[in-house]
Protein backbone atom coordinates (compact mmCIF):
# COMPACT_ATOMS: atom_id res chain seq x y z
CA UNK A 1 -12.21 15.37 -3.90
CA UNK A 2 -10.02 13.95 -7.14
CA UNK A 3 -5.99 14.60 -6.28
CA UNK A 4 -5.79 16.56 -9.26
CA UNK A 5 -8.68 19.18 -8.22
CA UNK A 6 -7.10 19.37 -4.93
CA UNK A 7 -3.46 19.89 -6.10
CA UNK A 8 -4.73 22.63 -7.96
CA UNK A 9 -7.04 24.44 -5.96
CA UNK A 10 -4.46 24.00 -2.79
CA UNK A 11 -1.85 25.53 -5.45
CA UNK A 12 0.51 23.11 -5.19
CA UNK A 13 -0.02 22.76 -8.85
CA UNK A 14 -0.64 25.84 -11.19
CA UNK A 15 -3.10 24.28 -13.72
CA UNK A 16 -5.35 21.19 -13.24
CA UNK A 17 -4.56 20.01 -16.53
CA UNK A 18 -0.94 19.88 -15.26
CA UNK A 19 -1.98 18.31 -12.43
CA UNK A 20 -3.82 16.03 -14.21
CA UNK A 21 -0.99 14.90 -16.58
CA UNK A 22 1.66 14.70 -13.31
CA UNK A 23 -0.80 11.76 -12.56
CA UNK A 24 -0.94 10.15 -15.41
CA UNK A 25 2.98 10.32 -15.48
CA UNK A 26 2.82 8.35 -12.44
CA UNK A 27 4.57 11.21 -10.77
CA UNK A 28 1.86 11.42 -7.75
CA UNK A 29 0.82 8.96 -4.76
CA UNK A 30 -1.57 9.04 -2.29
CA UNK A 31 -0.88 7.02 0.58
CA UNK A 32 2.32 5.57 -0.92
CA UNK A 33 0.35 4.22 -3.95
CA UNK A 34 0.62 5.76 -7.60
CA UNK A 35 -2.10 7.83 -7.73
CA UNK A 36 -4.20 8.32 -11.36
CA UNK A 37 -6.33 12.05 -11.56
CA UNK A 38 -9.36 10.60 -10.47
CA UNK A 39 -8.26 8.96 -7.16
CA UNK A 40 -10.05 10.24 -4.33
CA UNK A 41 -8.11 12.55 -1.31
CA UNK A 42 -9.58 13.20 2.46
CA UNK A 43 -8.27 14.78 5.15
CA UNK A 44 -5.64 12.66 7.03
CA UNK A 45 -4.35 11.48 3.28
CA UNK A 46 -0.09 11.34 2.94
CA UNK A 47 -0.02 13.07 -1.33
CA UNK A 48 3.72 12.97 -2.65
CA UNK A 49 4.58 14.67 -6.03
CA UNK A 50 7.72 14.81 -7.75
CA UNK A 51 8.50 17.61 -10.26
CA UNK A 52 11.32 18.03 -12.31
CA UNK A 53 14.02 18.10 -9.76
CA UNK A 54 12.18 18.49 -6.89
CA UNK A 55 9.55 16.11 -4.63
CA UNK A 56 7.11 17.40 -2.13
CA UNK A 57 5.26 15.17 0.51
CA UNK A 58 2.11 16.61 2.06
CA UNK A 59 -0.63 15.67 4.47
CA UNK A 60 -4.13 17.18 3.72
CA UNK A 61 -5.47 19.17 6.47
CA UNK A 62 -8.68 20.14 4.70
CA UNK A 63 -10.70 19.30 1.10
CA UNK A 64 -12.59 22.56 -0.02
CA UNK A 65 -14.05 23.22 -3.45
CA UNK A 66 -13.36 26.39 -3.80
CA UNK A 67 -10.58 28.58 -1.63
CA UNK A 68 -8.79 31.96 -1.50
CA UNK A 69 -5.84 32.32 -2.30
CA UNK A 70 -4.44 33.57 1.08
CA UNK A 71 -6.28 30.42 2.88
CA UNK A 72 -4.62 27.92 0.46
CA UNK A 73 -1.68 26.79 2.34
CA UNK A 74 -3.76 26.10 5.02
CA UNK A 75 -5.33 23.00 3.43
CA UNK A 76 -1.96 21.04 3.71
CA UNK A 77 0.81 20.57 5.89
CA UNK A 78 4.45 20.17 4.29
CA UNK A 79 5.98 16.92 5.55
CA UNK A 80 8.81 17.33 3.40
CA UNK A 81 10.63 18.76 0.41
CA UNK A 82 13.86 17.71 -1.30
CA UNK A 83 15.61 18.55 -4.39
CA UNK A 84 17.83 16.21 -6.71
């Protein structure tokens, strides 16, 4: 699955277009490398994103095309969080 479809359907991200331009920002990695939109995510995969004055690091659990609400969490596992 593309980082920015799973950012957004794991609702980490709101909007895939947002999603989309955090990566072209260079504001997302996967695996400790800048990730662009299009870059490919599997289960097992580190995905860091920084927003405004924030970062989160993940670890994908589970890739899923389409997911309730309620059951989104469960397709990541925080590793951390920190704010600036």
């Amino acid at each position: 699955m593309r980082v920015d479809k799973f950012l957004k359907v794991s609702r980490i991200v709101k909007r895939r277009t947002v999603a989309k331009e955090a990566c072209d920002a260079g504001r997302v990695s996967v695996n400790g490398r800048t990730a662009k939109a299009g870059n490919e995510v599997a289960a097992g995969d580190e995905v860091a994103v920084r927003f405004g004055t924030s970062a989160l690091r993940v670890r994908v659990v589970s890739v899923a095309e389409n997911v309730r609400k309620e059951d989104a969490a469960d397709m990541y596992e925080i590793l951390s969080r920190e704010r600036f």
